[in-house]
Protein backbone atom coordinates (compact mmCIF):
# COMPACT_ATOMS: atom_id res chain seq x y z
CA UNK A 1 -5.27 22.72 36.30
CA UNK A 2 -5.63 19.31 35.31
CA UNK A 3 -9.23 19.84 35.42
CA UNK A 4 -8.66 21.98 32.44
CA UNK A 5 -6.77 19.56 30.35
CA UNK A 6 -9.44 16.98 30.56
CA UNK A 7 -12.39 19.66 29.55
CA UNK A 8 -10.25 20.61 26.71
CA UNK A 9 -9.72 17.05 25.33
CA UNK A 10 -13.62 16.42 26.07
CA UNK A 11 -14.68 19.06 24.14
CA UNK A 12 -12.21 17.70 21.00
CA UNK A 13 -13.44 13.96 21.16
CA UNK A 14 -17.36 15.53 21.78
CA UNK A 15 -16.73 17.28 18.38
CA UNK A 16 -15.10 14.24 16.93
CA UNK A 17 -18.21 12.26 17.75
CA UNK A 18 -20.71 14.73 16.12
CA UNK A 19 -18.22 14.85 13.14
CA UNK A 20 -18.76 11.14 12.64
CA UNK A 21 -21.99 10.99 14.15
CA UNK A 22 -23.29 13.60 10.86
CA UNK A 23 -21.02 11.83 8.15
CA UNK A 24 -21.88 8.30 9.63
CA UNK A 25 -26.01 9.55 8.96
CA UNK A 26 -25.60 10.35 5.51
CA UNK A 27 -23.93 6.76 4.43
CA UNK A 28 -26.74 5.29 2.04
CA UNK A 29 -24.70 1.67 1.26
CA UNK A 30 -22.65 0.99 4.10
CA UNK A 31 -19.51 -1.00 4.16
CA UNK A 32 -18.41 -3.99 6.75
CA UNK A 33 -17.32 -2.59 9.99
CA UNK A 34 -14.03 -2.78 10.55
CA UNK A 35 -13.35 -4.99 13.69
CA UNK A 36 -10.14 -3.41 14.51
CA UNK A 37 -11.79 -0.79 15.84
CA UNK A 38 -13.77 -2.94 18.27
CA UNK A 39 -10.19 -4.32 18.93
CA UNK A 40 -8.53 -1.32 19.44
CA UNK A 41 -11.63 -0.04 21.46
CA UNK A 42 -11.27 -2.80 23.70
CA UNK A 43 -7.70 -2.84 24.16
CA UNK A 44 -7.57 1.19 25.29
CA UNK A 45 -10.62 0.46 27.95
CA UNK A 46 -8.49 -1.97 30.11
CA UNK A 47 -5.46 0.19 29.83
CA UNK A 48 -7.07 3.42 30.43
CA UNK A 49 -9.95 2.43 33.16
CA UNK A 50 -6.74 0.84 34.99
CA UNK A 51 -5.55 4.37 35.52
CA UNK A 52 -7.63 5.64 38.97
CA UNK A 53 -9.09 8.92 38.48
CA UNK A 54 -11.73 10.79 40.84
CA UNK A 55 -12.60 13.46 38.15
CA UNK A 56 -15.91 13.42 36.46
CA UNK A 57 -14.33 15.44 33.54
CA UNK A 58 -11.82 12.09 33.03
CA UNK A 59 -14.87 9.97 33.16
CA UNK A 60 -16.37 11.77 30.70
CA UNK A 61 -13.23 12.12 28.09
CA UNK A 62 -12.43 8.49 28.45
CA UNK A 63 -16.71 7.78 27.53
CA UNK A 64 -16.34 10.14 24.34
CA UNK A 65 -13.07 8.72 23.67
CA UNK A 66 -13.97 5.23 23.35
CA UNK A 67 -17.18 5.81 21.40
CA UNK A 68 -15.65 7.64 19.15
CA UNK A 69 -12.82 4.95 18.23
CA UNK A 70 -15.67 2.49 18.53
CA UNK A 71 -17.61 4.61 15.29
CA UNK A 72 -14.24 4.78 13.74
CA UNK A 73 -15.42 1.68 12.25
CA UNK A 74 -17.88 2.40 10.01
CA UNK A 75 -17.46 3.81 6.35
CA UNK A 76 -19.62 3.02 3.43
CA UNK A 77 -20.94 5.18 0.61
CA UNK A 78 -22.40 8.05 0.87
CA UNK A 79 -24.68 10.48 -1.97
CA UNK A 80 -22.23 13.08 -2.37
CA UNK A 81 -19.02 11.80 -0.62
CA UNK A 82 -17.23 8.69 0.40
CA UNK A 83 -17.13 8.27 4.30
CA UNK A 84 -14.20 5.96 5.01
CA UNK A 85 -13.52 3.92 8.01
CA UNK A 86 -10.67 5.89 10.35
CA UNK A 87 -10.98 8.36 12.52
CA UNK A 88 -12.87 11.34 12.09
CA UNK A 89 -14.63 9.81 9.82
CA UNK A 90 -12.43 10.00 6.55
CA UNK A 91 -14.63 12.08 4.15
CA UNK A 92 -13.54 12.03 0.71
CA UNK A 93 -15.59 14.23 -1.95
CA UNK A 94 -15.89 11.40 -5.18
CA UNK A 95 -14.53 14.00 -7.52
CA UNK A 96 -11.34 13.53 -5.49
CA UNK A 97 -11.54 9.19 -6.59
CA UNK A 98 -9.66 8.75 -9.74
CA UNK A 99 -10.19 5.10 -10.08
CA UNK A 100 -12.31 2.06 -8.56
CA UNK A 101 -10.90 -1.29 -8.30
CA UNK A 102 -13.62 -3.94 -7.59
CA UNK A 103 -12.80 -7.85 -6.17
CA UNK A 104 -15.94 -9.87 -5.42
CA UNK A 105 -15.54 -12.46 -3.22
CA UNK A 106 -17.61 -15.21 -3.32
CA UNK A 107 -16.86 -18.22 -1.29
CA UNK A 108 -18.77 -21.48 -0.75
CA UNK A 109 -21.57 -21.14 1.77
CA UNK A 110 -21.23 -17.33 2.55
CA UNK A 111 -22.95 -14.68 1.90
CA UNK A 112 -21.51 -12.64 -1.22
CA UNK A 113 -18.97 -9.89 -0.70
CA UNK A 114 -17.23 -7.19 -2.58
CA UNK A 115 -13.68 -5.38 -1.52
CA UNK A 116 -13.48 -1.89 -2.89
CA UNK A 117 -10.37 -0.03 -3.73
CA UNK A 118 -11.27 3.66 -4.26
CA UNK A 119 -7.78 5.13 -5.79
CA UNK A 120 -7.92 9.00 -5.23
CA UNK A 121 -6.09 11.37 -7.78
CA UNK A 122 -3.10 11.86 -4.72
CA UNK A 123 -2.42 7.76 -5.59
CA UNK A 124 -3.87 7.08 -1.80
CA UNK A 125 -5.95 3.73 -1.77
CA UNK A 126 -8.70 3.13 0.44
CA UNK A 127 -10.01 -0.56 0.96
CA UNK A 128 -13.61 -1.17 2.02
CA UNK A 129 -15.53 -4.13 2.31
CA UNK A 130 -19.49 -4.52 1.05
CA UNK A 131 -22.16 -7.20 1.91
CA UNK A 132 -23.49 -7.19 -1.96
CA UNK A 133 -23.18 -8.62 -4.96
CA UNK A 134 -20.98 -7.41 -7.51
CA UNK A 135 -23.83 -6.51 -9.45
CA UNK A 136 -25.97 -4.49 -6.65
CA UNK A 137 -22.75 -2.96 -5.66
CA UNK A 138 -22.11 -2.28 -8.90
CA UNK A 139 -25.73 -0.23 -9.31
CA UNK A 140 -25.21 1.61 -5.94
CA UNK A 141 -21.34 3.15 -7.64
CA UNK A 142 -23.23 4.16 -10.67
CA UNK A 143 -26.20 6.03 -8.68
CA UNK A 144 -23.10 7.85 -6.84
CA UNK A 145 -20.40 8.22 -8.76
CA UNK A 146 -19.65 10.41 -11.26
CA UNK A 147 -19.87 9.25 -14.95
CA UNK A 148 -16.12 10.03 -15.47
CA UNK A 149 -14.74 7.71 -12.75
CA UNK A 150 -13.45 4.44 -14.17
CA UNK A 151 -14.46 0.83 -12.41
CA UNK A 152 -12.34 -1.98 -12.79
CA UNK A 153 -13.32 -5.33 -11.69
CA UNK A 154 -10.82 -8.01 -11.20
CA UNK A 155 -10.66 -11.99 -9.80
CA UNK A 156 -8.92 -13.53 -7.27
């Protein structure tokens, strides 16, 4: 019976890794990956593998469970839709983002960095981090984004 169980929950986290796994492939600017992940990730592989199992089916669900909470961090911009960093892949059509808040971050002696706040029309923000400049970011929003979406940019 237990067998059972475990082939069920394989099959969900094997489809939540080819969810992510075809959203993940269409990101064209991606965003910083979110290390939580890697620390969650981390944390449920001690407390998990401590649990003895002689099941190949348990083997198998804990493997596709911890790859897919390790690709829960990565998000980034894709053509048509915005592919947040959470599990199953947060995908967010950009006719659904009402608003774009933009912080660059530029600090002495690293690289430069942009936070985006993508406001949707429910009022749900969703925070990403970008390796660019607020000008090359700034180009990739346009070439996705509709025209009709309004980008802020504010300062620390």
């Amino acid at each position: 019976m237990a067998d059972w169980i475990f082939i069920l929950i394989d099959l969900f986290f094997i489809v939540a890794f080819l969810f992510n796994l075809f959203w993940q492939a269409q990101i064209v600017v991606p965003a910083k990956y979110k290390i939580s992940s890697l620390v969650l990730t981390v944390f449920l592989a001690i407390w998990i593998l401590s649990l003895p199992s002689d099941s190949w089916w348990y083997v198998l669900m804990v493997a596709a469970f911890l790859t897919t909470t390790l690709m829960q961090g990565t998000g980034g911009l894709g053509k048509k839709r915005l592919i947040t960093n959470s599990f199953f892949a947060g995908v967010l059509g950009y006719q659904k983002v009402e608003h774009v808040t933009l912080v660059p971050i530029e600090l002495p002696d690293t690289p430069a960095q942009v936070v985006a706040i993508f406001t949707t029309i429910n009022r749900q923000n969703i925070q990403m981090t970008f390796k660019k400049s607020i000008t090359d970011f700034q180009k990739d929003l346009q070439d996705v984004l509709p025209n009709n979406i309004k980008i802020d940019i504010s300062r620390l």
